[in-house]
C-alpha atoms as a PDB file:
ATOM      1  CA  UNK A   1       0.000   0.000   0.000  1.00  0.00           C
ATOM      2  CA  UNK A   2       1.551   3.318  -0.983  1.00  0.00           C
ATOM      3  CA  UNK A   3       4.889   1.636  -1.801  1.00  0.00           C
ATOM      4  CA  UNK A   4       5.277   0.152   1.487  1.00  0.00           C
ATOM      5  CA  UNK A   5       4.537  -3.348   2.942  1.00  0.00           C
ATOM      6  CA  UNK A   6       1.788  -3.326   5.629  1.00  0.00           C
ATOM      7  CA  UNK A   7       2.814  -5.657   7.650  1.00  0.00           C
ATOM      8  CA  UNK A   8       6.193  -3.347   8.297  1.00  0.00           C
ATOM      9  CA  UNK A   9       5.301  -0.221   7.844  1.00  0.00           C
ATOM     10  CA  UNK A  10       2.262   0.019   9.408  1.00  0.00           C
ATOM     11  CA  UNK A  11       3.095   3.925  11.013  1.00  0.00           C
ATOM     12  CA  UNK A  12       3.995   5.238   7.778  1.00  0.00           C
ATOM     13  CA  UNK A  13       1.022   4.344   5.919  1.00  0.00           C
ATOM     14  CA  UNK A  14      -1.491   5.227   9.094  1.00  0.00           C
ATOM     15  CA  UNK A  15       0.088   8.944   8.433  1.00  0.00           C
ATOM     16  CA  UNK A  16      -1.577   8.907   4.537  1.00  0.00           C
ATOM     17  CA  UNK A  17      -4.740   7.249   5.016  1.00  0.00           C
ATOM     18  CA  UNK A  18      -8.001   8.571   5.950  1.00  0.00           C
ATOM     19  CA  UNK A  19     -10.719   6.512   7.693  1.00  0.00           C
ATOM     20  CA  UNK A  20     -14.132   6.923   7.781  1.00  0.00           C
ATOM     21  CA  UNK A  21     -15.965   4.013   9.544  1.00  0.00           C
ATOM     22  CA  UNK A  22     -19.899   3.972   9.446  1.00  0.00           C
ATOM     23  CA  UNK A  23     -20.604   4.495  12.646  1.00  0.00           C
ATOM     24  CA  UNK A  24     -18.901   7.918  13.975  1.00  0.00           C
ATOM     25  CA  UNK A  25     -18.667   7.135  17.500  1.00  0.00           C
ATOM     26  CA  UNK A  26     -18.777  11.063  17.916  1.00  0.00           C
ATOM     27  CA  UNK A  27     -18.940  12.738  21.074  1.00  0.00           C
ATOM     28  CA  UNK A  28     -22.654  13.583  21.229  1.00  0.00           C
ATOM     29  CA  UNK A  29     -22.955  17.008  21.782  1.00  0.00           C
ATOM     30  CA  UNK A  30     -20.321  18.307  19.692  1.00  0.00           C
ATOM     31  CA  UNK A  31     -21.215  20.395  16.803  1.00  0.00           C
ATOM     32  CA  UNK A  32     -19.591  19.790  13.137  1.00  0.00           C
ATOM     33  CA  UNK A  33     -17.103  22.822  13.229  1.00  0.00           C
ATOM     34  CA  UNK A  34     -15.765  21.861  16.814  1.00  0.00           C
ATOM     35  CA  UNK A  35     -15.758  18.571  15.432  1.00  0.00           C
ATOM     36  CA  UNK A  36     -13.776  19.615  12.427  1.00  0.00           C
ATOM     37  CA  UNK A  37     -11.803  21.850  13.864  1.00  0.00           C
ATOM     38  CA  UNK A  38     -10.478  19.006  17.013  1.00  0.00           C
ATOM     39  CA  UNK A  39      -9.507  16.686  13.786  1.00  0.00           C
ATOM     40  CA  UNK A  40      -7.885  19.043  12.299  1.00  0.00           C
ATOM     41  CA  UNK A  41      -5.391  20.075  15.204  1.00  0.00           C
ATOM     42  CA  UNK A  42      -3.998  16.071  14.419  1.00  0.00           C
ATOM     43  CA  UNK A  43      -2.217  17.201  11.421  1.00  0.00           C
ATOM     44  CA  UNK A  44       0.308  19.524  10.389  1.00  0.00           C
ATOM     45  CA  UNK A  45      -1.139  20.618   7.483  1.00  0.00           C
ATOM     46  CA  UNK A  46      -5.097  20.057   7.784  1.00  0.00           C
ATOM     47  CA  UNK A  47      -7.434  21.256   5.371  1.00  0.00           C
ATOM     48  CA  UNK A  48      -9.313  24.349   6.047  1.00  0.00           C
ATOM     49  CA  UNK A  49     -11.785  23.389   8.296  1.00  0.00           C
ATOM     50  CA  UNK A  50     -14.865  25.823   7.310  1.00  0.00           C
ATOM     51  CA  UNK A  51     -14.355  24.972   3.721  1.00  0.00           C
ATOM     52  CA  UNK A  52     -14.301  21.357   3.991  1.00  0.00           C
ATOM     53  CA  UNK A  53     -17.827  21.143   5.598  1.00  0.00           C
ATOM     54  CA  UNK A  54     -19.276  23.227   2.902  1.00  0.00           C
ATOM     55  CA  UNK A  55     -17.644  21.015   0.585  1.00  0.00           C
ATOM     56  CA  UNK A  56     -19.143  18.196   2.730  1.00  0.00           C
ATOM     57  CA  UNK A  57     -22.846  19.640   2.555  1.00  0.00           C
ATOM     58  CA  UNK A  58     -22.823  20.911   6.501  1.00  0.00           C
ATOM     59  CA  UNK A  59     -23.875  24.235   7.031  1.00  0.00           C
ATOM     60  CA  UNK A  60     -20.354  25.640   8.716  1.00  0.00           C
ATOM     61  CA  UNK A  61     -22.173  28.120  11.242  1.00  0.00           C
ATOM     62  CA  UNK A  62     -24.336  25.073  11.919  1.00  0.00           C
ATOM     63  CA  UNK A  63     -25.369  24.996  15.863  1.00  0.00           C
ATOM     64  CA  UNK A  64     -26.543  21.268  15.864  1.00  0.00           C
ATOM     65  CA  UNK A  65     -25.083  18.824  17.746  1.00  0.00           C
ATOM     66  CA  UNK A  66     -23.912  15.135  16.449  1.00  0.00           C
ATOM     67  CA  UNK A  67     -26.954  13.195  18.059  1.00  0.00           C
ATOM     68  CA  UNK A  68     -29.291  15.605  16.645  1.00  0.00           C
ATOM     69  CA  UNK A  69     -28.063  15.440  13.006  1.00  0.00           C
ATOM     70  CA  UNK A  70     -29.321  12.954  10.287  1.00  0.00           C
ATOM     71  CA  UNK A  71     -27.535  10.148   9.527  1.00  0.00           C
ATOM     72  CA  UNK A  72     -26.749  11.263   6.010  1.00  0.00           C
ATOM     73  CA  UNK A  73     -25.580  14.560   7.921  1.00  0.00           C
ATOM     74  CA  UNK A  74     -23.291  12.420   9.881  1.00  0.00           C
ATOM     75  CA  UNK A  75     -22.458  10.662   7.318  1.00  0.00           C
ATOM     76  CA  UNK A  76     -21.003  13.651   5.546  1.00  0.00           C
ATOM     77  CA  UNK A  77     -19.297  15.055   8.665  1.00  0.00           C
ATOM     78  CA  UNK A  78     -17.613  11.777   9.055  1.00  0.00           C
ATOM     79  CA  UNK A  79     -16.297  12.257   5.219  1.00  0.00           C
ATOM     80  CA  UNK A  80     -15.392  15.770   6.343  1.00  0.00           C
ATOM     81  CA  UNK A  81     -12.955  14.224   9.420  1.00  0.00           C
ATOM     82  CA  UNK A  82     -11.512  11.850   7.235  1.00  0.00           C
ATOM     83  CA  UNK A  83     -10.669  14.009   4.435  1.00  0.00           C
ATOM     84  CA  UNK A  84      -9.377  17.175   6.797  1.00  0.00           C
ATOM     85  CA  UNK A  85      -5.608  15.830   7.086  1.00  0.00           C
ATOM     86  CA  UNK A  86      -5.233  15.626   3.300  1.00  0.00           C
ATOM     87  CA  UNK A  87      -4.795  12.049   2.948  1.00  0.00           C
ATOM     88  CA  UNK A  88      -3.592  10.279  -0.231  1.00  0.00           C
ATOM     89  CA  UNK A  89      -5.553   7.239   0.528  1.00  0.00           C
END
């Protein structure tokens, strides 16, 4: 995967990929920019948070918490926290 053996280096290749698993496992109270915004301080070069939920279809001044958002809504903000450290996979 990305040039590298996965069963050696397992670190490197972590650092590229972006996850998105179905179920979110969000805190459930926190809204999609905190949300964004808390992934985003993982990498050293993040995507601009703001941008990437309008990208994603979320409202950025949205006020609604996780729990209270559709699942296609979550759905989308978990696309937006995969995709906010610029990964190549």
């Amino acid at each position: 995967m990305l040039g590298y053996d996965p069963r050696r280096a397992g670190r490197r290749i972590r650092a590229r990929i972006g996850v998105m698993p179905q179920g979110a496992g969000l805190y459930a109270g926190i809204r999609p920019a905190e949300a964004v915004r808390l992934f985003a301080s993982y990498y050293p070069a993040p995507e601009e948070p703001l941008a990437l939920l309008e990208r994603a279809g979320i409202d950025p001044s949205s006020k609604t918490p996780w729990r209270r958002m559709s699942g296609g809504q979550q759905q989308r903000l978990s696309l937006a926290l995969a995709l906010v450290g610029r990964p190549d996979v």
